[in-house]
Protein backbone atom coordinates (compact mmCIF):
# COMPACT_ATOMS: atom_id res chain seq x y z
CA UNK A 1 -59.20 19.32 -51.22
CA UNK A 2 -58.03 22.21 -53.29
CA UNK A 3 -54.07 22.17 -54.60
CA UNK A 4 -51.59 24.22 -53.00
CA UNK A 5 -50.75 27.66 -54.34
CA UNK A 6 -47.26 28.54 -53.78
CA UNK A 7 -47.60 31.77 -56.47
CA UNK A 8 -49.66 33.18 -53.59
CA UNK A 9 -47.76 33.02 -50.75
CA UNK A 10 -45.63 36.14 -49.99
CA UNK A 11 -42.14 35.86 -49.23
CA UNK A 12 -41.11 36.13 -45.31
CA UNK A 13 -39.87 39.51 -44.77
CA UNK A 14 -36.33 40.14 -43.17
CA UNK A 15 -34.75 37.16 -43.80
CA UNK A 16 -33.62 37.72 -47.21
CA UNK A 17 -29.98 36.91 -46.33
CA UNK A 18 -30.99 33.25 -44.65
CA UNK A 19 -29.50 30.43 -46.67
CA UNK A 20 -30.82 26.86 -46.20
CA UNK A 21 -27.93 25.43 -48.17
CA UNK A 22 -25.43 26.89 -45.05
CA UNK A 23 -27.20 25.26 -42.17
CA UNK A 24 -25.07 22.16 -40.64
CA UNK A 25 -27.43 19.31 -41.06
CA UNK A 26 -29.79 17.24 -40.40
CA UNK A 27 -32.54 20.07 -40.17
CA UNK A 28 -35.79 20.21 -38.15
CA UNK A 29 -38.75 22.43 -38.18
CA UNK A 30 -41.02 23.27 -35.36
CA UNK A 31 -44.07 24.94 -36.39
CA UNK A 32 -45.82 27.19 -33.65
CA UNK A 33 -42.76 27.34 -31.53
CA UNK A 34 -44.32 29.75 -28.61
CA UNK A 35 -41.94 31.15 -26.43
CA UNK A 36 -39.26 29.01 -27.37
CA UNK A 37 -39.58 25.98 -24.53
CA UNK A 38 -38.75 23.22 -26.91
CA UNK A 39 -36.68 25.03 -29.32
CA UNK A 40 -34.20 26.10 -26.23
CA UNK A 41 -34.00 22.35 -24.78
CA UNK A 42 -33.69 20.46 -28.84
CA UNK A 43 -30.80 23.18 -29.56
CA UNK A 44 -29.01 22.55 -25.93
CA UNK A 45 -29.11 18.87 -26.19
CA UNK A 46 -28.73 18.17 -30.22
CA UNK A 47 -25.80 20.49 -30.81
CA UNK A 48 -25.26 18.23 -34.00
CA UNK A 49 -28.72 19.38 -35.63
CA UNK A 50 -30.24 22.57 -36.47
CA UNK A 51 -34.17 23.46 -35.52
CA UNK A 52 -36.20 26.25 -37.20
CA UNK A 53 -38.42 27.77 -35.08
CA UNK A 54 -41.12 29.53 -36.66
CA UNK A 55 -44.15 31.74 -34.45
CA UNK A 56 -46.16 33.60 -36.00
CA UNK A 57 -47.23 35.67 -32.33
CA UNK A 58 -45.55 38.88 -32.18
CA UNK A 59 -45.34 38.79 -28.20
CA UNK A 60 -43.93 34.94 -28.27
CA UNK A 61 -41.49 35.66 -30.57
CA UNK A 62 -40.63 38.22 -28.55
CA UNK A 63 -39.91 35.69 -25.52
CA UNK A 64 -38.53 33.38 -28.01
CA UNK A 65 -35.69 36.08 -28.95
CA UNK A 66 -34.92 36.37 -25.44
CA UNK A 67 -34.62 32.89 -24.54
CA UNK A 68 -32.34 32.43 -27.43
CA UNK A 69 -29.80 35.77 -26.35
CA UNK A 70 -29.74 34.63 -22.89
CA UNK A 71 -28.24 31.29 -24.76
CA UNK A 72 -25.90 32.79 -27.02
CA UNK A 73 -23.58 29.80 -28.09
CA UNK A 74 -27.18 27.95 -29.70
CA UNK A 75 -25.41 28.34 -33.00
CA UNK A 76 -27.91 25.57 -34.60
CA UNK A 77 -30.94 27.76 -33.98
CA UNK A 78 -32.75 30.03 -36.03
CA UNK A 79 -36.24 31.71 -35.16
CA UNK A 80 -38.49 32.82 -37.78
CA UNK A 81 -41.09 35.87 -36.78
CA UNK A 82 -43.21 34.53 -40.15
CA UNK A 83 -45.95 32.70 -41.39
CA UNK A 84 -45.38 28.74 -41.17
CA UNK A 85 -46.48 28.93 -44.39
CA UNK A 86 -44.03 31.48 -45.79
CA UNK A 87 -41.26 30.08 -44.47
CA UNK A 88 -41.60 26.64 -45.58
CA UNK A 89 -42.46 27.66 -49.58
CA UNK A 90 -39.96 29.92 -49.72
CA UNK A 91 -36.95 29.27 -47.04
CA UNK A 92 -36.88 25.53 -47.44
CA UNK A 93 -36.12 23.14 -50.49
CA UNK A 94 -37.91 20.32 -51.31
CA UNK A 95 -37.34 16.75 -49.46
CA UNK A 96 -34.29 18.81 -47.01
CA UNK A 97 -36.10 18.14 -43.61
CA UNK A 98 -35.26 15.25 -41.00
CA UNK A 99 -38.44 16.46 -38.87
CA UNK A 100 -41.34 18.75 -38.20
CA UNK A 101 -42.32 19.15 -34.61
CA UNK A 102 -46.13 20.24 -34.25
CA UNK A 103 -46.82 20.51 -30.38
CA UNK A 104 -50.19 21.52 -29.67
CA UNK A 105 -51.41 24.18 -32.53
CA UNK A 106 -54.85 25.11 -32.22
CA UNK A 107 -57.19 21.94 -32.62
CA UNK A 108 -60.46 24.15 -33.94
CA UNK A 109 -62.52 22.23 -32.29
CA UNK A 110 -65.88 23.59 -34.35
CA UNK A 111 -66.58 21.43 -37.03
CA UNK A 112 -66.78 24.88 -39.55
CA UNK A 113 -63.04 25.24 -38.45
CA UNK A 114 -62.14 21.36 -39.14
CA UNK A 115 -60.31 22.73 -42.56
CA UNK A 116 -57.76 24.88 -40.32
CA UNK A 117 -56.26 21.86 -38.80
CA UNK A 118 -52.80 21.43 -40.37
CA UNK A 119 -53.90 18.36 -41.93
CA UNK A 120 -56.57 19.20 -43.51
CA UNK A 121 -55.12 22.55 -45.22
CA UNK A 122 -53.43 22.48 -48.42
CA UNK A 123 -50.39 23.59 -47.40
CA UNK A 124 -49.55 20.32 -45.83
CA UNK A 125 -48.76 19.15 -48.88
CA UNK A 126 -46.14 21.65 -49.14
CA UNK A 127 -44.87 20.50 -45.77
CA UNK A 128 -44.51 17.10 -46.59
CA UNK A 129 -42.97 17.92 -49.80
CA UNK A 130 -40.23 19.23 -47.44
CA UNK A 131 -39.61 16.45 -45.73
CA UNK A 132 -36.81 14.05 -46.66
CA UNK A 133 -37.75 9.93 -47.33
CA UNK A 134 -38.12 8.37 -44.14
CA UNK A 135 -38.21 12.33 -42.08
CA UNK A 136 -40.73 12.49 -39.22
CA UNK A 137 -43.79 14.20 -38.31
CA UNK A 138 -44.26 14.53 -33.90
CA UNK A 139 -47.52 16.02 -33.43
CA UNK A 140 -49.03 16.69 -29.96
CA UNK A 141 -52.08 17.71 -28.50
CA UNK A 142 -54.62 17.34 -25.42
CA UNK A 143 -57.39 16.64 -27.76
CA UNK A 144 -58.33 13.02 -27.97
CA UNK A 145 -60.27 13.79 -31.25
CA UNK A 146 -57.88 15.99 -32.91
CA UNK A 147 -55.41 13.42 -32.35
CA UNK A 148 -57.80 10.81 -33.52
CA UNK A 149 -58.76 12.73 -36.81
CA UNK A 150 -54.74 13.66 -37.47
CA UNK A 151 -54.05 10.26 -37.74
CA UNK A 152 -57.00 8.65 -38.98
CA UNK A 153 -55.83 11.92 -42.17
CA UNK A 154 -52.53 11.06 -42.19
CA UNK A 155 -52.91 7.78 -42.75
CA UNK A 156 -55.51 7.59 -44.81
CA UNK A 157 -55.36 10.37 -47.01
CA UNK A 158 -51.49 11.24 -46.99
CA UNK A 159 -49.81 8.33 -46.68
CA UNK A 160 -47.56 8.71 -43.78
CA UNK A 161 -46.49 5.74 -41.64
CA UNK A 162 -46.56 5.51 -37.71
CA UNK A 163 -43.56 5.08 -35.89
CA UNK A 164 -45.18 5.68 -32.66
CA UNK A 165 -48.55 6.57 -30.63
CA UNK A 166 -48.89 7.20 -26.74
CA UNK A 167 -51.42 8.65 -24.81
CA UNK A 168 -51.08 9.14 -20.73
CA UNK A 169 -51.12 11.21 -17.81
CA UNK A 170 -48.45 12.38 -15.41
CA UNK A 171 -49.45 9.46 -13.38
CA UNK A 172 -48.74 6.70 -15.85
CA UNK A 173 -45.97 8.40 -17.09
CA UNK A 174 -44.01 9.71 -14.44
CA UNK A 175 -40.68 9.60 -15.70
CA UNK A 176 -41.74 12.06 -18.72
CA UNK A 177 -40.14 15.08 -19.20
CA UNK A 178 -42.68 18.22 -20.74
CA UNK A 179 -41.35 19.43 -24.06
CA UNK A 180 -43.31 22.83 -23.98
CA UNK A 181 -45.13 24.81 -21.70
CA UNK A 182 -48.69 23.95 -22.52
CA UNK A 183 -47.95 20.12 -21.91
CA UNK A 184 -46.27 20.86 -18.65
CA UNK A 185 -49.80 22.79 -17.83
CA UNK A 186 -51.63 19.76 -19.16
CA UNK A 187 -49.82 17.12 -17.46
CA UNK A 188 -50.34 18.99 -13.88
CA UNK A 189 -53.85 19.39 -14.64
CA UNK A 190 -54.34 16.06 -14.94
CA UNK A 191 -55.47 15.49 -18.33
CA UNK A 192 -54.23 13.19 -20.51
CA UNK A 193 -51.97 14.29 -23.56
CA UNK A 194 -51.78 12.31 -27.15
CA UNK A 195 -48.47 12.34 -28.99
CA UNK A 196 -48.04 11.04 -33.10
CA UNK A 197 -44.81 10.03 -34.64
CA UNK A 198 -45.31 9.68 -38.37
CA UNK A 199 -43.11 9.25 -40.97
CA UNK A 200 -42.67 10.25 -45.05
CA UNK A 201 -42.01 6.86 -46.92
């Protein structure tokens, strides 16, 4: 795999007066955040830690934005409309983060998109670099393989530890609460969902 290139990632634009050093910690990132399902629920029920919600999707974001302004006193979130990739070269310092929360990106299921997956790109170097000593990685998908290969990568090439791996339906697990909307869809559906704790050493 090729090394990272920070020099050639652009800078996220309009958020030139966001300082990382001000946020109350511990600090999370969740990549991909959608329309802001998670994001809404970690900020209401952690008010001790701060989330960074970054989505790339101009009309998610949009719902995002919402969400947060019709929650005005979520002082410990911040969305990003940005690259994941811009905003964790540039916005975050090296080993700052207690966790990274990636809930079902895109699994490219073709093998001539395997190198998309996060965990086979580059840049996930650059996201581990973030993370602090012992900070944790929750990954989630609906994909038996894609969870299969994430680990079987993290593991083996990366180094990460696991802290945790479950895989059920709504019928083994009835008692589980959705984080986001595409694992409430899931779950209802009847398919069974895959979810990764790792962790940086």
């Amino acid at each position: 795999m090729r090394s990272f290139q920070r020099d050639r990632v652009p800078l996220p634009k309009g958020y030139e007066g966001f300082h990382f050093s001000q946020l109350q910690t511990p600090v999370y990132l969740e990549v991909g955040a959608g329309s802001g399902f998670h994001a809404i629920h970690f900020a209401k029920t952690r008010p001790n830690d701060t989330l960074l919600a970054v989505e790339h999707s101009k009309e998610r974001f949009a719902k995002l934005e919402t969400r947060k302004q019709n929650h005005a006193a979520l002082n410990n979130l911040f969305c990003f409309h940005a690259d994941a990739e811009s905003v964790v070269t540039h916005l975050i310092p090296p080993t700052s983060l207690q966790g990274v929360f990636l809930l079902y990106p895109n699994p490219y299921p073709k093998a001539s998109q395997a190198n998309k997956r996060w965990h086979r790109m580059p840049f996930w170097s650059e996201v581990l670099a973030k993370l602090k000593s012992g900070g944790e990685i929750v990954f989630a998908t609906n994909e038996k393989f894609y969870a299969d290969d994430f680990l079987h990568s993290c593991l083996e090439e990366w180094g990460l530890k696991v802290n945790d791996s479950t895989s059920f339906t709504q019928l083994e697990r009835t008692d589980f609460i959705p984080r986001t909307h595409f694992e409430k869809k899931y779950l209802e559906r009847g398919e069974r969902i895959h979810s990764v704790i790792l962790s940086k050493h």
